[in-house]
C-alpha atoms as a PDB file:
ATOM      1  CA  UNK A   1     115.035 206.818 100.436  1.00  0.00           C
ATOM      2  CA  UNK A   2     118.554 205.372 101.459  1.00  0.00           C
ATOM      3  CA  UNK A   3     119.168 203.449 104.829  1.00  0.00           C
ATOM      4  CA  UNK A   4     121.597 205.263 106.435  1.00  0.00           C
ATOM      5  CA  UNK A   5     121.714 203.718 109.562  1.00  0.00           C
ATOM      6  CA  UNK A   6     125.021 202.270 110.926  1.00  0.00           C
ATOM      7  CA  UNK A   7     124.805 198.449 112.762  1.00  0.00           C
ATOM      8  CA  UNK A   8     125.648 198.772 116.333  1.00  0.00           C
ATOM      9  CA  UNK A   9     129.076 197.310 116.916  1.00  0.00           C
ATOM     10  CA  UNK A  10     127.795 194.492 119.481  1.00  0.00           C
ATOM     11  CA  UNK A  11     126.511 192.603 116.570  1.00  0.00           C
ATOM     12  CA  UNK A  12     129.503 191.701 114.939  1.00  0.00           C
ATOM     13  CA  UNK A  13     130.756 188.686 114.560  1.00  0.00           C
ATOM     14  CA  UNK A  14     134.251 188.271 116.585  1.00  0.00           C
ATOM     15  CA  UNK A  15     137.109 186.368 116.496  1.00  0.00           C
ATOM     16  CA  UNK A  16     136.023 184.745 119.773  1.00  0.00           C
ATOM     17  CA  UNK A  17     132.475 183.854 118.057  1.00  0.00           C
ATOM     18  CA  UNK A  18     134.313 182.350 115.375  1.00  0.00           C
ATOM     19  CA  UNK A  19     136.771 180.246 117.539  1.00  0.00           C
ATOM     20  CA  UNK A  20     133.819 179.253 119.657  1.00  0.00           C
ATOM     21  CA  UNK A  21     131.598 177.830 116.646  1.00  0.00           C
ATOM     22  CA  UNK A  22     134.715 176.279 115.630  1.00  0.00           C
ATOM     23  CA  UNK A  23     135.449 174.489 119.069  1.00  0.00           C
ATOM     24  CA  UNK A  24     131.616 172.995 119.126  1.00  0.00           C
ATOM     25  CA  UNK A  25     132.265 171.671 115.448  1.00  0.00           C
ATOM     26  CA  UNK A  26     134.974 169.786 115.999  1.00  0.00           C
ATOM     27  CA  UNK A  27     133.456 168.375 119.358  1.00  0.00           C
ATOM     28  CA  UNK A  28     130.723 167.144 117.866  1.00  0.00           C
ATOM     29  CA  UNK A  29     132.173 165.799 114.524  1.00  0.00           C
ATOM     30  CA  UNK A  30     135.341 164.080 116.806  1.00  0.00           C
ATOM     31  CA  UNK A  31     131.824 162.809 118.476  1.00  0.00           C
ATOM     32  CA  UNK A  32     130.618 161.600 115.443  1.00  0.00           C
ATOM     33  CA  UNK A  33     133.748 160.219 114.352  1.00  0.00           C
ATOM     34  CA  UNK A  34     134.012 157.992 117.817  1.00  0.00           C
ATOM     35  CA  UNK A  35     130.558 156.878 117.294  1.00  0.00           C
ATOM     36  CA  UNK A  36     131.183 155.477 113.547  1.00  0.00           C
ATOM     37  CA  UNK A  37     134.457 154.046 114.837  1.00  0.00           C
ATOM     38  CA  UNK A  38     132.376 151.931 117.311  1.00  0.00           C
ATOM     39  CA  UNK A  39     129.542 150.587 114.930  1.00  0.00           C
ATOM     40  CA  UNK A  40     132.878 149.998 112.215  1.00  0.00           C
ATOM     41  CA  UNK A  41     134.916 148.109 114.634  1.00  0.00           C
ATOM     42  CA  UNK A  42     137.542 150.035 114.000  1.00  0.00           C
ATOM     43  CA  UNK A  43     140.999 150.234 116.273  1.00  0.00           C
ATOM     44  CA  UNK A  44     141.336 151.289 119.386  1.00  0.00           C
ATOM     45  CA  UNK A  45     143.971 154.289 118.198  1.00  0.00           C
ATOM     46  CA  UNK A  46     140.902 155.312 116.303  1.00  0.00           C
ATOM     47  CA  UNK A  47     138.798 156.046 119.684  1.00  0.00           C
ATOM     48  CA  UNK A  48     141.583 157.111 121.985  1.00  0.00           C
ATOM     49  CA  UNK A  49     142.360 160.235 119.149  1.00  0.00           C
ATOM     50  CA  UNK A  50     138.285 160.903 118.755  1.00  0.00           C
ATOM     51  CA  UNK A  51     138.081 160.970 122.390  1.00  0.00           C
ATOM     52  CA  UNK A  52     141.120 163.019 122.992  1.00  0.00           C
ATOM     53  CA  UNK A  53     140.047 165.110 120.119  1.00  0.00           C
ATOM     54  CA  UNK A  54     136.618 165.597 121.885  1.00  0.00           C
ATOM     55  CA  UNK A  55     138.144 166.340 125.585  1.00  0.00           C
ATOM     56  CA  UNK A  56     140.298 169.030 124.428  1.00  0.00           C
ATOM     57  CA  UNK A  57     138.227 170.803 122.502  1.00  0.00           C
ATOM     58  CA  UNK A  58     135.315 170.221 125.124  1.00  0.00           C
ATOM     59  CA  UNK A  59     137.998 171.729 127.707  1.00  0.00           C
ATOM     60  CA  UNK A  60     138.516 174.675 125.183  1.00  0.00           C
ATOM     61  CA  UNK A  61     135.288 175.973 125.437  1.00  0.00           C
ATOM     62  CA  UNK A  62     135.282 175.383 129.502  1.00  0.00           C
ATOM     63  CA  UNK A  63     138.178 177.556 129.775  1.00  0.00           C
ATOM     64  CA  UNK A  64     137.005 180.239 127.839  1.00  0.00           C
ATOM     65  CA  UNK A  65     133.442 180.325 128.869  1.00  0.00           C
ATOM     66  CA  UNK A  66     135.075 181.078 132.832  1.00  0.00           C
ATOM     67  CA  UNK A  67     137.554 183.300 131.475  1.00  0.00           C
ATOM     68  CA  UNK A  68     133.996 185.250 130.068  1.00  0.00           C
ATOM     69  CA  UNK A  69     132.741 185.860 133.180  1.00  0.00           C
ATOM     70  CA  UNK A  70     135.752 187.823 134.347  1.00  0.00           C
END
């Protein structure tokens, strides 16, 4: 017998679900980034982008999470 059944629209994946996932993988590698820069000794240029990197796309996903609950 054939499955016929349709998959209710709320599961699909969205562009905002895609954005999001995006957002929380750049935080954390921009995280990642800062904390290899620190046991490298690398320049200071290096942390001020990974940080600013971090911030904005930490600020991102504040924004939209309060535009959500609209």
């Amino acid at each position: 017998m054939q499955n016929t059944t349709t998959p209710d629209p709320a599961d699909r994946i969205g562009p905002g679900d895609i954005a999001r996932a995006l957002l929380w993988i750049v935080v954390v590698a921009s995280a990642l980034a800062n904390m290899a820069a620190s046991f490298g000794g690398a320049d200071t240029w290096v942390h001020l982008v990974c940080g600013a990197v971090t911030v904005l796309c930490a600020g991102a996903l504040v924004v939209r999470n309060l535009r959500g609950r609209r």
